[in-house]
C-alpha atoms as a PDB file:
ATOM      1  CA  UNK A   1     102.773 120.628 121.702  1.00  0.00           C
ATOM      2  CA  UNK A   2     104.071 117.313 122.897  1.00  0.00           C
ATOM      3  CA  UNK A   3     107.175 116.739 120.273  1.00  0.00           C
ATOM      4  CA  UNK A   4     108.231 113.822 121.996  1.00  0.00           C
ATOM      5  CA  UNK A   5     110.640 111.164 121.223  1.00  0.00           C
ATOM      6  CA  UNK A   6     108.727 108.127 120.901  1.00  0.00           C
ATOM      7  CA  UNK A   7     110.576 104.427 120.873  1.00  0.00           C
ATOM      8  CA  UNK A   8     108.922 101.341 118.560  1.00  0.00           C
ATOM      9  CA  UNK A   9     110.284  98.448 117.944  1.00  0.00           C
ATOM     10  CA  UNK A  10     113.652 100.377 118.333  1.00  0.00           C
ATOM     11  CA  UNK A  11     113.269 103.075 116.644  1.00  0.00           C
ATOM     12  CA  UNK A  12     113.453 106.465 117.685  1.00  0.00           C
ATOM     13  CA  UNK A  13     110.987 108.160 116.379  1.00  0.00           C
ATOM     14  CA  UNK A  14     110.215 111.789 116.713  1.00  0.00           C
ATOM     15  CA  UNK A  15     106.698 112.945 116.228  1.00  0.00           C
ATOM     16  CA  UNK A  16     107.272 116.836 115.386  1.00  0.00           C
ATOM     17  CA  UNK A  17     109.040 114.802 111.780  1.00  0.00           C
ATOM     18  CA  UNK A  18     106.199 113.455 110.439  1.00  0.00           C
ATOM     19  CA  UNK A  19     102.482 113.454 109.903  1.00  0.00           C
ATOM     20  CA  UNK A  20      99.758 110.370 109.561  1.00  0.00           C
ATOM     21  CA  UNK A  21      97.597 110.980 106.361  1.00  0.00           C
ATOM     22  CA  UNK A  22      94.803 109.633 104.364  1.00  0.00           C
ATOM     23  CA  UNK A  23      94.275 110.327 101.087  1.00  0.00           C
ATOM     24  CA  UNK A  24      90.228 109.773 100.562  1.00  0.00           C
ATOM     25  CA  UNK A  25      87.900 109.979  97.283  1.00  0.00           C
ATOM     26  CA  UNK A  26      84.921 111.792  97.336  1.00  0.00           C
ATOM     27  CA  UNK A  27      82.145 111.021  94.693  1.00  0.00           C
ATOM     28  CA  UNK A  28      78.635 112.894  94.417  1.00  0.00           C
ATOM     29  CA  UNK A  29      76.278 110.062  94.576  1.00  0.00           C
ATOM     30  CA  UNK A  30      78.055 107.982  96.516  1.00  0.00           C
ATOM     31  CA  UNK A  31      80.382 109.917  99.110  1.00  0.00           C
ATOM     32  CA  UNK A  32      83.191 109.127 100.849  1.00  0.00           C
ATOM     33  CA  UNK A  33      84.867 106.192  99.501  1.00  0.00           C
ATOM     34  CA  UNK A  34      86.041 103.127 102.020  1.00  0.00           C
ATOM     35  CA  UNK A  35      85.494 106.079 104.565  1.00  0.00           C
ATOM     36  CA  UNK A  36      85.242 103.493 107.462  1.00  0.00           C
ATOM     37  CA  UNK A  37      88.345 101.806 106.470  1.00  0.00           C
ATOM     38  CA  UNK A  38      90.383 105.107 105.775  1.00  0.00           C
ATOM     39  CA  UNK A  39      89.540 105.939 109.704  1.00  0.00           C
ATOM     40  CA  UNK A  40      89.841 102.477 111.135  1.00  0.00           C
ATOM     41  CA  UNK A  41      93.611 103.284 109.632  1.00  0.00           C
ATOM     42  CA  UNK A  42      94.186 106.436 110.761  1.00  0.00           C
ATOM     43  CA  UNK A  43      93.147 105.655 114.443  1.00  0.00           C
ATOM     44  CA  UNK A  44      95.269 102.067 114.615  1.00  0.00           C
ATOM     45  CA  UNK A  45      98.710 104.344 113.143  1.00  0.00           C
ATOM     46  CA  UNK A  46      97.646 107.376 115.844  1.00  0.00           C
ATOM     47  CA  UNK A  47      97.606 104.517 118.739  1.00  0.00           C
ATOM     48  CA  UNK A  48     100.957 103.090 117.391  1.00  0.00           C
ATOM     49  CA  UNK A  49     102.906 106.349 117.415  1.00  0.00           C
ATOM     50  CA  UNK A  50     101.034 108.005 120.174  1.00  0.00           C
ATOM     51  CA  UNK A  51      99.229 110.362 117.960  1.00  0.00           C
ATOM     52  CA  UNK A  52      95.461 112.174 119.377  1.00  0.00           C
ATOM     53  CA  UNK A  53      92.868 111.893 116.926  1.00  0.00           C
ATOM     54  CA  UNK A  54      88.989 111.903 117.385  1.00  0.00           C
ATOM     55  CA  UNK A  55      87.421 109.916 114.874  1.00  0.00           C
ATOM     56  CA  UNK A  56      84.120 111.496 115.755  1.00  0.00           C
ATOM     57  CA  UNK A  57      84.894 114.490 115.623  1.00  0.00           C
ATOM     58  CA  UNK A  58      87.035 114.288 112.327  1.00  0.00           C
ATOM     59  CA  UNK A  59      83.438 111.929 110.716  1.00  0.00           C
ATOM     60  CA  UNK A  60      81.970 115.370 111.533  1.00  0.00           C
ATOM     61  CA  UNK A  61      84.391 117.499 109.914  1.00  0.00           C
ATOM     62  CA  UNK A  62      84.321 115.437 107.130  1.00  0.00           C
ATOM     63  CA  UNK A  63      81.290 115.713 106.246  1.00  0.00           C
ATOM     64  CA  UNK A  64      81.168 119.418 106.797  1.00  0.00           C
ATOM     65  CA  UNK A  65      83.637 119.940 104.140  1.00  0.00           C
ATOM     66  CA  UNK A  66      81.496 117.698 101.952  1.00  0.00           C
ATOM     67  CA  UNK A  67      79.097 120.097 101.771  1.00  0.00           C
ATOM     68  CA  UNK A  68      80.883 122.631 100.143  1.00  0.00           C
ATOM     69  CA  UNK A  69      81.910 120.032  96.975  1.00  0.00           C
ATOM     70  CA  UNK A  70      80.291 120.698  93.356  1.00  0.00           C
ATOM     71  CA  UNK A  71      78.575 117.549  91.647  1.00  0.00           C
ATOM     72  CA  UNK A  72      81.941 115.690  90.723  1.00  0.00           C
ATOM     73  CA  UNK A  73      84.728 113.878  92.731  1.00  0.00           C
ATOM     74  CA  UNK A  74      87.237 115.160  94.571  1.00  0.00           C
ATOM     75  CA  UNK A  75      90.498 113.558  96.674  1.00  0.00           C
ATOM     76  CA  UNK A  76      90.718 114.989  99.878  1.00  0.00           C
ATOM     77  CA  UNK A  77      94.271 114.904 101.627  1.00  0.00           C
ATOM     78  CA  UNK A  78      93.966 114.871 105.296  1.00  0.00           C
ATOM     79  CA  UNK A  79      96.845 115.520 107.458  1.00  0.00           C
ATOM     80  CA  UNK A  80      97.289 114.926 111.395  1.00  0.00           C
ATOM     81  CA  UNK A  81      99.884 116.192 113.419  1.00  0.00           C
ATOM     82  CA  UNK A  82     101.189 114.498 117.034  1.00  0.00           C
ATOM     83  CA  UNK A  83      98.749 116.835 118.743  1.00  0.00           C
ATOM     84  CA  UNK A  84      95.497 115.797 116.589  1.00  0.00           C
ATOM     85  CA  UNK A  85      95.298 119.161 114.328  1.00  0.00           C
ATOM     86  CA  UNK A  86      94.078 118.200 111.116  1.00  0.00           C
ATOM     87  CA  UNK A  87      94.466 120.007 107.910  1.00  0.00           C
ATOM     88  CA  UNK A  88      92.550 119.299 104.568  1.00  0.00           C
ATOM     89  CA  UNK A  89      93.710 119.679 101.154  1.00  0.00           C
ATOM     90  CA  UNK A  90      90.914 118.903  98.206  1.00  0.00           C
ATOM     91  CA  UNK A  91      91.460 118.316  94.728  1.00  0.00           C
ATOM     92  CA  UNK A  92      88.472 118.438  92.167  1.00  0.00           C
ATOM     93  CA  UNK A  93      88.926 115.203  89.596  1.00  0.00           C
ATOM     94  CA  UNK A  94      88.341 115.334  86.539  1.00  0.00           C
ATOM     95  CA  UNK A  95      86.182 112.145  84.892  1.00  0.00           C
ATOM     96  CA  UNK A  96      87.778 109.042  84.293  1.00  0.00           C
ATOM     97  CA  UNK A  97      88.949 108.706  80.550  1.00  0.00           C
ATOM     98  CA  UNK A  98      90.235 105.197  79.339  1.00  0.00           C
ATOM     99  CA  UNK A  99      93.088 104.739  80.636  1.00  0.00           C
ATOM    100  CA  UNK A 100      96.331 103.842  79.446  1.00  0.00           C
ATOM    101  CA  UNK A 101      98.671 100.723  80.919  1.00  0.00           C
ATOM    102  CA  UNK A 102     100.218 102.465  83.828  1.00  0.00           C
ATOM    103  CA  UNK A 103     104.494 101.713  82.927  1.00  0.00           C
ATOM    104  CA  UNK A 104     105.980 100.293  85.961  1.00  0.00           C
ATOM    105  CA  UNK A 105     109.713  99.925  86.314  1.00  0.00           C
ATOM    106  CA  UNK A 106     111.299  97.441  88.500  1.00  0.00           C
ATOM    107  CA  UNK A 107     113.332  98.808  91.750  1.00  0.00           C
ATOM    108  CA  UNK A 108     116.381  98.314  91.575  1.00  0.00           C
ATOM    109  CA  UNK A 109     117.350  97.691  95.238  1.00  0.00           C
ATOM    110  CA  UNK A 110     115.035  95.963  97.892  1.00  0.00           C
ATOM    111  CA  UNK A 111     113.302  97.764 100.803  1.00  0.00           C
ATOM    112  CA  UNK A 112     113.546  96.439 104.706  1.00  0.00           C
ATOM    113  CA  UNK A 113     110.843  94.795 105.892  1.00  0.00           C
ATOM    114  CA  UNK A 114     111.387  96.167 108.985  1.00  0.00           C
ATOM    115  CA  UNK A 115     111.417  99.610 107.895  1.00  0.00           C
ATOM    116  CA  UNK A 116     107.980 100.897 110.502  1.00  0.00           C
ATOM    117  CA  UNK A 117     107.234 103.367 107.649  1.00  0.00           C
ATOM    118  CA  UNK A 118     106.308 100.960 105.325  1.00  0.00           C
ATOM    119  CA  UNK A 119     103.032 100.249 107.450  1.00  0.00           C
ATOM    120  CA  UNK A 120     101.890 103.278 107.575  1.00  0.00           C
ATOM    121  CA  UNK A 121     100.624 105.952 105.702  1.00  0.00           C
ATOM    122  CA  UNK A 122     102.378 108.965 106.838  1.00  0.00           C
ATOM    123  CA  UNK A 123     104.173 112.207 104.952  1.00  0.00           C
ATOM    124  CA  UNK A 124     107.539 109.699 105.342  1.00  0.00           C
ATOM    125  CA  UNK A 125     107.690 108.928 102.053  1.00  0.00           C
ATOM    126  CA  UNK A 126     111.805 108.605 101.452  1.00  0.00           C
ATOM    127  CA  UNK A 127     111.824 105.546 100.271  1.00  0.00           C
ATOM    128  CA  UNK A 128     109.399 105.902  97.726  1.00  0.00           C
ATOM    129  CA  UNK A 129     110.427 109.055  96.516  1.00  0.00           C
ATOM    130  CA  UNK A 130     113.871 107.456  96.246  1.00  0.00           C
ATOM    131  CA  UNK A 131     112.776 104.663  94.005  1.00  0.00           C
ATOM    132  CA  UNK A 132     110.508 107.020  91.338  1.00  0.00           C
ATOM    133  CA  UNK A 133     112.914 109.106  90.977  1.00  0.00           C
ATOM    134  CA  UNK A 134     114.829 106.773  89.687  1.00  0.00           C
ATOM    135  CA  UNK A 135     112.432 105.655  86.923  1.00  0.00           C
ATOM    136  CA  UNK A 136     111.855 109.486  85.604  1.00  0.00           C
ATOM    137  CA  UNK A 137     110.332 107.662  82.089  1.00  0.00           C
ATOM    138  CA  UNK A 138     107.959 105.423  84.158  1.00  0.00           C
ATOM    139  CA  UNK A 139     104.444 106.068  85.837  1.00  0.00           C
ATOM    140  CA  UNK A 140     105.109 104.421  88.837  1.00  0.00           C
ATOM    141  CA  UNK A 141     107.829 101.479  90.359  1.00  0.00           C
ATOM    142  CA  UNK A 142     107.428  98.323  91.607  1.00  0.00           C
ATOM    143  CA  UNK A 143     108.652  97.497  95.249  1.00  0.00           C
ATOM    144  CA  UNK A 144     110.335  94.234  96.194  1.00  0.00           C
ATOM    145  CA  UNK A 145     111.788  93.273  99.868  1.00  0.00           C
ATOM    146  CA  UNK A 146     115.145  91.879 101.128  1.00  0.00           C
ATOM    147  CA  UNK A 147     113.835  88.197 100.136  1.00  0.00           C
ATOM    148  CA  UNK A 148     112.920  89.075  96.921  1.00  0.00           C
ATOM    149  CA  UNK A 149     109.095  89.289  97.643  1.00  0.00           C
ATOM    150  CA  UNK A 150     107.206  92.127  95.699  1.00  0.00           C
ATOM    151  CA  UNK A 151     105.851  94.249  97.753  1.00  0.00           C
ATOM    152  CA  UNK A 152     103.926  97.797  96.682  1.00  0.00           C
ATOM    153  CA  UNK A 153     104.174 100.246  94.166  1.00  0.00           C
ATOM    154  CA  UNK A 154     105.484 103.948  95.451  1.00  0.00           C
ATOM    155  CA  UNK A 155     101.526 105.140  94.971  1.00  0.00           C
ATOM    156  CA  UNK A 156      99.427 102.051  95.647  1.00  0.00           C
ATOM    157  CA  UNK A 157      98.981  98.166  96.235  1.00  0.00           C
ATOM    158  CA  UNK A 158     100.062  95.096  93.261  1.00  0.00           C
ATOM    159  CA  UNK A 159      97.728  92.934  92.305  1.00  0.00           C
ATOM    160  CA  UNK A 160      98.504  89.996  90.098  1.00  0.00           C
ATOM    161  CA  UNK A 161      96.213  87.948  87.995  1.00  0.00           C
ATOM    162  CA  UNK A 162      97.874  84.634  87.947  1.00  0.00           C
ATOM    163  CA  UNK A 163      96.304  81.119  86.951  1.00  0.00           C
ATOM    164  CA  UNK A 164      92.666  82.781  87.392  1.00  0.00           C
ATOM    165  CA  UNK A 165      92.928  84.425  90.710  1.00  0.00           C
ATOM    166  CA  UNK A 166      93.639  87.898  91.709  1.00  0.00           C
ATOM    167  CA  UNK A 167      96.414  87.586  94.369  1.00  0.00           C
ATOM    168  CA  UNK A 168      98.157  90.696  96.741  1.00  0.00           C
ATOM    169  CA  UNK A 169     101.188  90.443  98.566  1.00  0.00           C
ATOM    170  CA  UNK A 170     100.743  89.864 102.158  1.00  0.00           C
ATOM    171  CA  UNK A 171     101.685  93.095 104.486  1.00  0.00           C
ATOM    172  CA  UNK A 172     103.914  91.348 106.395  1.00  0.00           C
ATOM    173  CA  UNK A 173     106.128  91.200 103.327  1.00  0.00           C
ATOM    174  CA  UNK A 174     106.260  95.446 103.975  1.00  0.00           C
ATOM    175  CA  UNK A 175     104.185  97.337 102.597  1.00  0.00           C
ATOM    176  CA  UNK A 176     100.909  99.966 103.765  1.00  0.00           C
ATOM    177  CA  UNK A 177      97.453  97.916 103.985  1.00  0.00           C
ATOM    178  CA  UNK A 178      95.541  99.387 101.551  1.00  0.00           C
ATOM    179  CA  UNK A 179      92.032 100.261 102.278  1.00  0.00           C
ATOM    180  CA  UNK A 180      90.648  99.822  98.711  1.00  0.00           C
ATOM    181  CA  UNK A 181      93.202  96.066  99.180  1.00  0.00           C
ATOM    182  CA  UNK A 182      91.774  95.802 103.053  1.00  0.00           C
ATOM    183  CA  UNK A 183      87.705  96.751 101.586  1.00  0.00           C
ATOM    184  CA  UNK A 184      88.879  93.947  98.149  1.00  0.00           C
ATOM    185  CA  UNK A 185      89.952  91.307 100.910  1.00  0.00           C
ATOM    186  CA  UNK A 186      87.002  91.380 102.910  1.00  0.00           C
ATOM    187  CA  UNK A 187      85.003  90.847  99.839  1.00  0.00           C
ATOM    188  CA  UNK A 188      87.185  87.942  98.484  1.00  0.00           C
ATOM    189  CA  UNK A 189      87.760  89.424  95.037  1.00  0.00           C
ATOM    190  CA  UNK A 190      91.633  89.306  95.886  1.00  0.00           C
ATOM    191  CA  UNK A 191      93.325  86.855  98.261  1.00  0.00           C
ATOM    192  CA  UNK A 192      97.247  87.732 100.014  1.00  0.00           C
ATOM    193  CA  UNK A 193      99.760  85.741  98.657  1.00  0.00           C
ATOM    194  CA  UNK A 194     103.765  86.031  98.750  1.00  0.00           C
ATOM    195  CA  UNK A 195     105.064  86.550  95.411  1.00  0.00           C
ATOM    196  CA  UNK A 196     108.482  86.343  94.028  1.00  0.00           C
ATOM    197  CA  UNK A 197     110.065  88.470  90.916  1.00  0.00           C
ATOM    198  CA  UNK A 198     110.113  85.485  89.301  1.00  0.00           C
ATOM    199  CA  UNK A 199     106.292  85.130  90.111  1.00  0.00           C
ATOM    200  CA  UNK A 200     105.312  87.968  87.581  1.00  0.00           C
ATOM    201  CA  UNK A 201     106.740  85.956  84.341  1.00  0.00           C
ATOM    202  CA  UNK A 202     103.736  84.085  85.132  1.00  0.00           C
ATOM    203  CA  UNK A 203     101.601  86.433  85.616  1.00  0.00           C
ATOM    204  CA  UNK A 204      98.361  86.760  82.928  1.00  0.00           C
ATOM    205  CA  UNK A 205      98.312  90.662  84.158  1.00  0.00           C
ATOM    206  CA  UNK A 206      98.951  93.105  87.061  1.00  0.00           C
ATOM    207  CA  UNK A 207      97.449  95.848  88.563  1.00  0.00           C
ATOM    208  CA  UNK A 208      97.454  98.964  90.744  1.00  0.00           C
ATOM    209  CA  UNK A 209      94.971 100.023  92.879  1.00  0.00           C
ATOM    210  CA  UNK A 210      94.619 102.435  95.373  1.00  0.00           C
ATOM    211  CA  UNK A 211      90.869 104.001  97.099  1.00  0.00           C
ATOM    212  CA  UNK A 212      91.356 107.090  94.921  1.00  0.00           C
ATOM    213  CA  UNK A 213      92.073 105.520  91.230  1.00  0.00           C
ATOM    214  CA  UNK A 214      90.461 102.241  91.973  1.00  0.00           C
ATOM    215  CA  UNK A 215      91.794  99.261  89.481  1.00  0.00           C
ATOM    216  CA  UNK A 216      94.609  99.705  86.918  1.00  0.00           C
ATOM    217  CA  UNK A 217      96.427  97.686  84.509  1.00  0.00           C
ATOM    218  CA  UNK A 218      99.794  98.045  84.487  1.00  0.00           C
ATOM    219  CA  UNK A 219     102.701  97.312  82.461  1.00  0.00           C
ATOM    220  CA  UNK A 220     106.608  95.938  83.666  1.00  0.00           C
ATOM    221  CA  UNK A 221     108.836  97.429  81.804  1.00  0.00           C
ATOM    222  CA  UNK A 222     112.150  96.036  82.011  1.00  0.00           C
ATOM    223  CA  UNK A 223     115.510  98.093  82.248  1.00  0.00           C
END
């Protein structure tokens, strides 16, 4: 096992602490969701932190496990460790009802920008744990950076229907690219824009969306 110390951008960062995951929907007729983009991710996080992965070799385990599913969805939680061992959780869903506005509370401090973790989707999660927890009546919390740019929620990306477009926070603001937001993009039905706090006031309505739950509306409440 390697267990190195590995330095980025100054940080120390030691790989036995954390693992890279991917959190990908599986649906009967249709597969895996914005598969390619979930590995495209996975492999551009495993070169950053020095992690071994084989893509075509996990594409083929993938689809092994597939063949065990039922005829509904299921989210499959795939973990990788320093040394590329993968382990697979799944999770039957259950069908989409109509869904409620998801209540989003506001964060009440900012996150650093130049917080590494933010980029990538890893079992790291402190500083979204941090901010739910402090919003125990809400579904989920909105994210905002040192300059007062929103960023993410703690479970998936903001988008914001302002003026007649569908805009999403740039990543350089902080926050994990998506691949629903990165498969969205390519398609221009959203564009990246930097929004302020004071941008949402504005705002006609705002969503969440991640690859597993797709679009929903969402709600600020205020505190």
């Amino acid at each position: 096992m390697k267990n190195q110390l590995v330095i980025h951008d100054g940080f120390s960062l030691n790989q036995s602490d954390f693992l890279l995951l991917e959190t990908i929907l599986w649906q009967a007729h249709d597969g895996y969701f914005v598969l390619d983009y979930h590995l495209q991710r996975l492999k551009n996080s495993a070169i950053y932190f020095d992690f071994s992965v084989d893509i075509n070799s996990l594409k083929t385990q993938l689809n092994k496990l597939a063949e065990s599913f039922l005829n509904q969805a299921y989210k499959v939680r795939l973990l990788l460790n320093s040394d590329g061992e993968i382990t697979y959780q799944t999770m039957s869903l259950s069908p989409v009802k109509n869904q409620e506005l998801v209540k989003l509370g506001m964060c009440c401090t900012p996150v650093d920008s130049t917080n590494i973790f933010l980029y990538h989707k890893t079992t790291n999660r402190q500083v979204y744990e941090i901010a739910k927890a402090a919003f125990p009546d809400c579904d989920d919390v909105l994210l905002w950076n040192e300059r007062g740019e929103i960023t993410e929620t703690s479970i998936g990306n903001i988008v914001v229907e302002l003026n007649g477009e569908l805009l999403t926070p740039p990543v350089k603001c902080g926050l994990l690219a998506g691949t629903f937001r990165a498969n969205l993009l390519d398609k221009g039905k959203i564009r990246e824009e930097i929004m302020t706090m004071e941008t949402l006031k504005y705002s006609n309505r705002i969503y969440i969306i991640n690859s597993v739950k797709k679009w929903r509306e969402a709600v600020l409440i205020s505190h």
